[in-house]
N, C-alpha and C. Protein backbone atom coordinates (compact mmCIF):
# COMPACT_ATOMS: atom_id res chain seq x y z
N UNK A 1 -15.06 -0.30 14.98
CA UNK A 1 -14.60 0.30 13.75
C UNK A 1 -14.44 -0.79 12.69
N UNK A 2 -14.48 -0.20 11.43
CA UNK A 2 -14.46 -1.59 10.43
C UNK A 2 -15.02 -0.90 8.97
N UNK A 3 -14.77 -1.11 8.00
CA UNK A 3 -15.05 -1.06 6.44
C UNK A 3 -15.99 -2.23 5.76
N UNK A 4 -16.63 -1.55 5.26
CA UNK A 4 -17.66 -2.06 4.53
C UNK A 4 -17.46 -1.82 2.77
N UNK A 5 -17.43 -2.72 2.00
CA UNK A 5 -17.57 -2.37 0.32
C UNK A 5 -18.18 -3.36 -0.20
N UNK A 6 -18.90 -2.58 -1.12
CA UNK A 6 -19.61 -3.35 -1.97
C UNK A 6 -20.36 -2.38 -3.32
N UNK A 7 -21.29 -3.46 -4.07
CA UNK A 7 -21.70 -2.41 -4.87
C UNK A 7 -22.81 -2.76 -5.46
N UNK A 8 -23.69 -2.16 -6.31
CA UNK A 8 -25.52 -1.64 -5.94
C UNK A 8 -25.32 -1.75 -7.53
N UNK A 9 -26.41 -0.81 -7.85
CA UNK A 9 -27.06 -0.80 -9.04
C UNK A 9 -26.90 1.10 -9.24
N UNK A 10 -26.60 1.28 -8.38
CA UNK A 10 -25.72 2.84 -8.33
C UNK A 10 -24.33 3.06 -8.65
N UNK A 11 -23.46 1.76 -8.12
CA UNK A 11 -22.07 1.59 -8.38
C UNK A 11 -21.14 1.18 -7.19
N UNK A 12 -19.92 1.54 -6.82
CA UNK A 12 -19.11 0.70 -5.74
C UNK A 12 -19.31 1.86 -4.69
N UNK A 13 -19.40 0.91 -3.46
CA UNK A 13 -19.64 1.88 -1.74
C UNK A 13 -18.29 1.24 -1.22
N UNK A 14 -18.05 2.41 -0.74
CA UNK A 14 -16.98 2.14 0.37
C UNK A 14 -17.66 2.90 1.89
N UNK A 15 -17.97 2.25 2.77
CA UNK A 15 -18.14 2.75 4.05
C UNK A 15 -17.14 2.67 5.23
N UNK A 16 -16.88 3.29 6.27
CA UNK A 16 -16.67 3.54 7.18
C UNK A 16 -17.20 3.35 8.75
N UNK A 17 -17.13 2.38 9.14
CA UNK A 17 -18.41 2.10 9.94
C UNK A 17 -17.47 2.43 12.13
N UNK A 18 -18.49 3.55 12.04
CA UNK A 18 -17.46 3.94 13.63
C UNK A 18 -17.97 3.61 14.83
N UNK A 19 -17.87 3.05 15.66
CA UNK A 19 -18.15 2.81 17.01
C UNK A 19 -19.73 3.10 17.24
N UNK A 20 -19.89 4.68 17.14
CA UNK A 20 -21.24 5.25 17.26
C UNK A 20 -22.70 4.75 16.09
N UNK A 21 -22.18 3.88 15.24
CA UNK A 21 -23.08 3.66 14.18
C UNK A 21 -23.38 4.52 13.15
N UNK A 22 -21.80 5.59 13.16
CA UNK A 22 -22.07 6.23 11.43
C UNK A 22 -21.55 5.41 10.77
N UNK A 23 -21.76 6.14 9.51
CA UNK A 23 -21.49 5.12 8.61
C UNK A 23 -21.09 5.84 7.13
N UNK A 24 -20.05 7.18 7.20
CA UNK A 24 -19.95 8.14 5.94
C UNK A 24 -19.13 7.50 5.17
N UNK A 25 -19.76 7.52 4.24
CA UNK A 25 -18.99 7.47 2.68
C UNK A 25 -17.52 7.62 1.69
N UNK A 26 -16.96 7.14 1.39
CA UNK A 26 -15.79 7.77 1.02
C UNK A 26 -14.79 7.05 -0.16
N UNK A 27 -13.95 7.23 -0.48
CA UNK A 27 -12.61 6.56 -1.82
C UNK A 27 -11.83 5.78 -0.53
N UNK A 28 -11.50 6.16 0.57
CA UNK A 28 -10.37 5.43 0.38
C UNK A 28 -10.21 5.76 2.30
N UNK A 29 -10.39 4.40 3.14
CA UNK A 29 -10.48 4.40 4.17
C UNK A 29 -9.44 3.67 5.02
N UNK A 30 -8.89 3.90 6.26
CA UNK A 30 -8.10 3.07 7.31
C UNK A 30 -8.64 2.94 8.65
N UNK A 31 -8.67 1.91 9.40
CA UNK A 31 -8.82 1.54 10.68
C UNK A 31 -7.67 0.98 11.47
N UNK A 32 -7.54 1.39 12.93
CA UNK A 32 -6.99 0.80 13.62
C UNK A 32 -5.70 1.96 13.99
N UNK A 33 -4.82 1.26 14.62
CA UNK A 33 -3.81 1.73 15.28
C UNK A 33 -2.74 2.22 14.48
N UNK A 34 -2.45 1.36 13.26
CA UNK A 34 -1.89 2.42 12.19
C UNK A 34 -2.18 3.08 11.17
N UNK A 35 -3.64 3.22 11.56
CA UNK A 35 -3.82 4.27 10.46
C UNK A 35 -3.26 5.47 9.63
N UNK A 36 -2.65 5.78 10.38
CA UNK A 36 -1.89 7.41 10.44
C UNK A 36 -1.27 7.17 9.14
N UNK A 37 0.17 6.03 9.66
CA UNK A 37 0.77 5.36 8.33
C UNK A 37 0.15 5.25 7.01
N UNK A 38 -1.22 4.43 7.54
CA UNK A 38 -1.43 3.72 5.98
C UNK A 38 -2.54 4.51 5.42
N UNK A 39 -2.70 6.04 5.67
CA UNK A 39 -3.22 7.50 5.49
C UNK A 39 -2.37 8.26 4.47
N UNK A 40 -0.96 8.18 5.19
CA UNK A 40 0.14 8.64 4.56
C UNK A 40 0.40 7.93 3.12
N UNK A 41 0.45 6.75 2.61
CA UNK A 41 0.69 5.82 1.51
C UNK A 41 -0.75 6.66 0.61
N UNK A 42 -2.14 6.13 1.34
CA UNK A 42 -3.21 6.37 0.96
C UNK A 42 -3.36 7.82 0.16
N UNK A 43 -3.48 8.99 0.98
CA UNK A 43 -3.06 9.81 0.30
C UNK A 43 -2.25 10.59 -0.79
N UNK A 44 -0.89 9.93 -0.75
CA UNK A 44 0.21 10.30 -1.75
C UNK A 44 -0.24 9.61 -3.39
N UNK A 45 -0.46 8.48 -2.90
CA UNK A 45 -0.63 7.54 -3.80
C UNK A 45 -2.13 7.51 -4.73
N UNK A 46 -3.13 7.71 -4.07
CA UNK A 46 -4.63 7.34 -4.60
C UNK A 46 -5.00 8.18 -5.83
N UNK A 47 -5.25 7.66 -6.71
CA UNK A 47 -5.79 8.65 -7.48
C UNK A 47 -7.13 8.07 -8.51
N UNK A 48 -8.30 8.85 -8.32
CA UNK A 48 -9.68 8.01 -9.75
C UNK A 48 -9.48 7.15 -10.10
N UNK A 49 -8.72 7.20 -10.79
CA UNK A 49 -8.48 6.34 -12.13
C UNK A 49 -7.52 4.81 -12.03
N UNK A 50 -7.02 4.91 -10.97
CA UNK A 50 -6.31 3.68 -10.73
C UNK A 50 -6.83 2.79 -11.41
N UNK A 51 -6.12 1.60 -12.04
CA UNK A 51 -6.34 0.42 -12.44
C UNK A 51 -6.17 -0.82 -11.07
N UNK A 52 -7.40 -1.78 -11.20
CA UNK A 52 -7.37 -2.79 -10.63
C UNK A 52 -5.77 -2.96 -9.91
N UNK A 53 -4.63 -3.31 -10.63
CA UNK A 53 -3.47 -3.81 -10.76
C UNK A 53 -2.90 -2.88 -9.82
N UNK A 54 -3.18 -1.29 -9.91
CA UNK A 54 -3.13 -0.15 -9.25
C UNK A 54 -3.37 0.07 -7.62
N UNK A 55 -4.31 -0.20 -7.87
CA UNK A 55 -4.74 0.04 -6.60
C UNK A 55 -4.91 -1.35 -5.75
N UNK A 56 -4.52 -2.01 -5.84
CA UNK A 56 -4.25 -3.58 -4.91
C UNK A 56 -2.67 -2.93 -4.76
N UNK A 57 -1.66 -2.78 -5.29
CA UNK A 57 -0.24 -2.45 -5.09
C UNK A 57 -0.31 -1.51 -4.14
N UNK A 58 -1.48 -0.18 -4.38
CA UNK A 58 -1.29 1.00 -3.28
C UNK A 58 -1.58 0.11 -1.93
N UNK A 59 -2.80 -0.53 -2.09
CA UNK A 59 -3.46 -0.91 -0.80
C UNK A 59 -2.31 -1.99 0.00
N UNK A 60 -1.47 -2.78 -0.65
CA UNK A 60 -0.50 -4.02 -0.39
C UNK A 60 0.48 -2.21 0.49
N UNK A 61 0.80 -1.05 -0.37
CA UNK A 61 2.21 -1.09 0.38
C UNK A 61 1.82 0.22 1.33
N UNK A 62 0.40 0.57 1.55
CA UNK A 62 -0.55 1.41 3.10
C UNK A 62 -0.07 0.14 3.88
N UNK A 63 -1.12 -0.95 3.87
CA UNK A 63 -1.08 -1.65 5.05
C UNK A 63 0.69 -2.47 5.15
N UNK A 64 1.50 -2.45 4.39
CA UNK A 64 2.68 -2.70 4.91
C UNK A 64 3.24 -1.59 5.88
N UNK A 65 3.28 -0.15 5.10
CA UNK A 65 4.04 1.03 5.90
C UNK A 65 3.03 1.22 7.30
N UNK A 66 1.72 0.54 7.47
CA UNK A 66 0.92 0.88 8.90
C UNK A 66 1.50 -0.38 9.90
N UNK A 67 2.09 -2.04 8.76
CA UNK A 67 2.68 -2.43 9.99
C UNK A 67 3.77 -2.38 10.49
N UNK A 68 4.63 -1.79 9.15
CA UNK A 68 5.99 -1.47 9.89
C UNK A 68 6.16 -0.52 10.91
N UNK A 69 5.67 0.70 11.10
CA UNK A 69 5.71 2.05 11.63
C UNK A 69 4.82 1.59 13.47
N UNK A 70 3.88 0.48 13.12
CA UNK A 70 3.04 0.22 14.34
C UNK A 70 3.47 -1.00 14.78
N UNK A 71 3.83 -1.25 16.25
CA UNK A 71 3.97 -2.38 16.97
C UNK A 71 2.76 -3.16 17.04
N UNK A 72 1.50 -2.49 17.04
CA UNK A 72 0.57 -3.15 17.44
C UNK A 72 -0.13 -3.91 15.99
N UNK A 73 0.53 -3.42 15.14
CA UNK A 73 -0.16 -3.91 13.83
C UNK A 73 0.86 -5.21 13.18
N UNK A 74 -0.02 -6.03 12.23
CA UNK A 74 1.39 -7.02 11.59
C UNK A 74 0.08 -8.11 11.09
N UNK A 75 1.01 -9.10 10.53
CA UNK A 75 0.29 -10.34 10.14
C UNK A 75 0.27 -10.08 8.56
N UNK A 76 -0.82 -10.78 7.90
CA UNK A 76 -1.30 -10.68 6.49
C UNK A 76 -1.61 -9.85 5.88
N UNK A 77 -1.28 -8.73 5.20
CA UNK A 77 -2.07 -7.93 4.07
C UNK A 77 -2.91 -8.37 2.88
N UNK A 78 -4.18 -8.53 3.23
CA UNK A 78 -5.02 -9.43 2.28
C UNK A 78 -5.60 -8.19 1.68
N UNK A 79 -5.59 -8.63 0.15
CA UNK A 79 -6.30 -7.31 -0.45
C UNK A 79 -7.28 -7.97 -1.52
N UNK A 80 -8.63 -7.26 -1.44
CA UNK A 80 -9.24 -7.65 -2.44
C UNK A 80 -9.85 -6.76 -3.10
N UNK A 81 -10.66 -7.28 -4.42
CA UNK A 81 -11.30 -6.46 -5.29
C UNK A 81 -12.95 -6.62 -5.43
N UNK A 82 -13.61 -5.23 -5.49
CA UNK A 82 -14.85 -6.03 -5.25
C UNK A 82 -15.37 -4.94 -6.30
N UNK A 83 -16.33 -6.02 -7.30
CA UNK A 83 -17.09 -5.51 -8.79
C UNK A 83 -18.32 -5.60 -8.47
N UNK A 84 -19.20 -5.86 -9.62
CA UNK A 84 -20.42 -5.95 -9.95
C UNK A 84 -20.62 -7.19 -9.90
N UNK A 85 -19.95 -8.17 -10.13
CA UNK A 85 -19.82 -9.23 -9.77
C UNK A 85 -19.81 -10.14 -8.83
N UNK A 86 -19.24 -9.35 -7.65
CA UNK A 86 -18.54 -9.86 -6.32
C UNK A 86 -18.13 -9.54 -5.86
N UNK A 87 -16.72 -10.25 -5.28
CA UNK A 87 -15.79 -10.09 -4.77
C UNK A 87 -14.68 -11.29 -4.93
N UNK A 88 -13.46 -10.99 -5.30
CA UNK A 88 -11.92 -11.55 -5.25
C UNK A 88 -11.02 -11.67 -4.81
N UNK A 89 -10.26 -12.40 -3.66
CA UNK A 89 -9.28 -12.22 -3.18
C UNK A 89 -7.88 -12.13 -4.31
N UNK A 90 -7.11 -10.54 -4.25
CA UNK A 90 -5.97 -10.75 -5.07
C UNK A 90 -5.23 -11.26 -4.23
N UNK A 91 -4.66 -10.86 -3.10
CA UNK A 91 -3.44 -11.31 -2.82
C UNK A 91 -3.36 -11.58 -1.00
N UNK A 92 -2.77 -11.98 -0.59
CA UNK A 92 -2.48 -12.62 0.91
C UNK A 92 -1.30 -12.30 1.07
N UNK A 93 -0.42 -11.49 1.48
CA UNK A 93 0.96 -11.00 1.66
C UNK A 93 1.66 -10.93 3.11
N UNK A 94 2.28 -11.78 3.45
CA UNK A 94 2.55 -11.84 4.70
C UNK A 94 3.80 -9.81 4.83
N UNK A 95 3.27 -9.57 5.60
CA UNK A 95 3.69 -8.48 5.92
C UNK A 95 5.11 -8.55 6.08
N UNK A 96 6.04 -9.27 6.89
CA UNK A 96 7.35 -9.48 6.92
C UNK A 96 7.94 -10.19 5.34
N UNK A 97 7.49 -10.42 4.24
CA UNK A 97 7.96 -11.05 3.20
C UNK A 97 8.04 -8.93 2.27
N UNK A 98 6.74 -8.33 2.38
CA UNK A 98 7.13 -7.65 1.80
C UNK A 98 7.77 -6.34 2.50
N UNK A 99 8.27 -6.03 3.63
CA UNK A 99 8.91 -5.98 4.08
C UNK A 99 10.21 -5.82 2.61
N UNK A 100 11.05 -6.48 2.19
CA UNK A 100 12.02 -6.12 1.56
C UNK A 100 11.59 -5.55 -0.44
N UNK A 101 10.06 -5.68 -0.44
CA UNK A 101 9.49 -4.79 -1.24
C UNK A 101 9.81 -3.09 -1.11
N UNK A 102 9.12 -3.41 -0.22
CA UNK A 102 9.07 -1.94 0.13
C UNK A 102 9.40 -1.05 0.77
N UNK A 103 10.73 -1.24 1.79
CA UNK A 103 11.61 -0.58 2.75
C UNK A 103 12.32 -0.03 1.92
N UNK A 104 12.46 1.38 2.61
CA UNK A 104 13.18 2.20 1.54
C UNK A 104 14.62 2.16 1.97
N UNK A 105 15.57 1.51 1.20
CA UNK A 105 16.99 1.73 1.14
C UNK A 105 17.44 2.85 0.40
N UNK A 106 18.45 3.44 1.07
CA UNK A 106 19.16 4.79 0.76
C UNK A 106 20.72 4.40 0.06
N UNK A 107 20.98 4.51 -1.18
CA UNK A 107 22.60 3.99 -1.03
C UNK A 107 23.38 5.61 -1.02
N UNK A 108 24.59 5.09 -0.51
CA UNK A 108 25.34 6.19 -0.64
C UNK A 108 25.95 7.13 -1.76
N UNK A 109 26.16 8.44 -1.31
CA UNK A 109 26.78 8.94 -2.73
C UNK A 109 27.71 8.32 -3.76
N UNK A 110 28.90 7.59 -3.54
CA UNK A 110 29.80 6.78 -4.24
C UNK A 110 28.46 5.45 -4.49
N UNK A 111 27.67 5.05 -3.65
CA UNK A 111 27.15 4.08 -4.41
C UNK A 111 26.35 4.26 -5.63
N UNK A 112 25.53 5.54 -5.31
CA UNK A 112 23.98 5.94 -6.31
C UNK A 112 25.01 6.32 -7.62
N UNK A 113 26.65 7.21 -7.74
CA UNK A 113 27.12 7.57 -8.33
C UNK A 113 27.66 6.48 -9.58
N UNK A 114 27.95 5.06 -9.20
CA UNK A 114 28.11 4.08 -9.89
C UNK A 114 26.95 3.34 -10.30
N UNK A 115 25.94 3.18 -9.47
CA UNK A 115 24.61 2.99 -10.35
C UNK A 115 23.96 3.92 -11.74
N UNK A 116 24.28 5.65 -11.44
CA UNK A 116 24.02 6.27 -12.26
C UNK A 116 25.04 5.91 -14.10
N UNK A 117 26.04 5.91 -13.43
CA UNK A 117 27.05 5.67 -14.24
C UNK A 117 26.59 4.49 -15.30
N UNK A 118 26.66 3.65 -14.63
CA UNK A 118 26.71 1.62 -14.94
C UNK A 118 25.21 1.80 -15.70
N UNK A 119 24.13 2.31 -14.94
CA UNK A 119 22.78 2.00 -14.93
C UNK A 119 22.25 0.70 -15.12
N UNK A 120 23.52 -0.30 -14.54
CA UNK A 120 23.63 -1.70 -13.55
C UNK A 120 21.83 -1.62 -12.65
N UNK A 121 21.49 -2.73 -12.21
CA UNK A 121 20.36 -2.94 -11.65
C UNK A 121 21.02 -3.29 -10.16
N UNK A 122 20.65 -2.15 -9.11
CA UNK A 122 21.69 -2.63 -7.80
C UNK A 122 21.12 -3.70 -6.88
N UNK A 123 21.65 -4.89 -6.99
CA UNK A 123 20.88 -5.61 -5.70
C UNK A 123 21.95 -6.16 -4.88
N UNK A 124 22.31 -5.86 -4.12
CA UNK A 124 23.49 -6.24 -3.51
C UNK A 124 23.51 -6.69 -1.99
N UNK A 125 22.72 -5.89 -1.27
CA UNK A 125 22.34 -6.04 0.02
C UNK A 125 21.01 -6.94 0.21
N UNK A 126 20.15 -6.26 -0.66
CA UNK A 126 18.85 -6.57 -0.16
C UNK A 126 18.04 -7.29 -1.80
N UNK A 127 17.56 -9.11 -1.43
CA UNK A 127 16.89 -9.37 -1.97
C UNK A 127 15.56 -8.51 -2.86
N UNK A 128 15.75 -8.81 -3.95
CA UNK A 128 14.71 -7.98 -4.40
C UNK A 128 14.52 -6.68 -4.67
N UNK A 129 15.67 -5.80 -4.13
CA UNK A 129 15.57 -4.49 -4.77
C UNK A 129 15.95 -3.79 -5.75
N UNK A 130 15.72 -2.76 -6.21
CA UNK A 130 16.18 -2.29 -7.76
C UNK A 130 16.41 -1.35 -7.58
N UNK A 131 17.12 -0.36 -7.90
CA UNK A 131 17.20 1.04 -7.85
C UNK A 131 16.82 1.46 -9.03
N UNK A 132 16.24 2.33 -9.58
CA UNK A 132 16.00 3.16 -10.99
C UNK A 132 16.10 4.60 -10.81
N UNK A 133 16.98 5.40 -11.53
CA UNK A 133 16.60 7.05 -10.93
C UNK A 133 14.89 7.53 -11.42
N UNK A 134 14.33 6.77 -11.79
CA UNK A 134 13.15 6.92 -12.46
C UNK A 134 11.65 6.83 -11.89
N UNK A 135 12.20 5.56 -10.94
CA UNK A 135 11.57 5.19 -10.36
C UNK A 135 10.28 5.97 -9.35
N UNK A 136 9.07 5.75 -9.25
CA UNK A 136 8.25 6.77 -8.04
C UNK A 136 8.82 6.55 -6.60
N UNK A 137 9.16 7.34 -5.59
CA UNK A 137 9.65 6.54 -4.75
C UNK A 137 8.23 6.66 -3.67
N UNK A 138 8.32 6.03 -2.69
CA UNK A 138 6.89 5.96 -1.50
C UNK A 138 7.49 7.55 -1.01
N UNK A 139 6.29 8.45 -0.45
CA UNK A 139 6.69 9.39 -0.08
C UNK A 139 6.62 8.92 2.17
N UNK A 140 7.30 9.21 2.64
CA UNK A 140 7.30 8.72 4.08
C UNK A 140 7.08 9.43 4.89
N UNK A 141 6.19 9.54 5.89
CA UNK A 141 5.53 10.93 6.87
C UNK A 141 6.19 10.95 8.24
């Protein structure tokens, strides 16, 4: 199993490449053991029109929620972009760093109630987080 992208004089391919030697077509693909997870991100999240900036963030926080949710999965989330041009590595993300990106913390009623209030930026527990009532939140399967 394994993904293939690139792009022609037709425009950008994304393939799918399975055991048996198909090879169908598609927007937006996962392999491996957590797929399921990073299906769930994939789906909620994907949409046409994404911007570059867009869609490296979706793809960074699929393969985080496929390694958190999977024992068998982990390591680097490397994401790249691939044009008419080439190809780019954006980013190298060790999976345990974003980890406090993107774990969803819940605060409590008396807490969310003084954030609403204050509309203070809450980081109290956890490096790096923000609360906004505004905010999109990850939807979780």
């Amino acid at each position: 199993m394994g993904l293939i992208a690139g792009w022609d004089e037709t425009g950008p391919g994304l393939y799918y490449v399975d055991s048996e030697g198909g090879r169908p077509k598609g927007t937006r693909f996962s392999v491996g053991s957590g797929l399921p997870y990073a299906y769930c991100v994939l789906d909620n999240g994907y949409q046409y029109d994404l911007s570059v900036e867009e869609a490296a963030e979706l793809a960074r926080r699929a393969i985080y929620h496929a390694t958190f949710r999977d024992g068998a999965s982990g390591g680097v989330a490397s994401v790249y972009h691939v044009g008419p041009n080439g190809w780019k590595k954006l980013s190298g993300d060790d999976v345990g760093e974003l980890h406090y990106k993107y774990y969803p913390v819940v605060l409590d009623t008396v807490e969310q109630e003084m954030v609403e209030v204050s509309g203070v930026v809450f980081n109290k527990w956890i490096s790096g987080f923000t609360f906004s009532p505004n905010k999109q939140r990850d939807v979780f399967c």
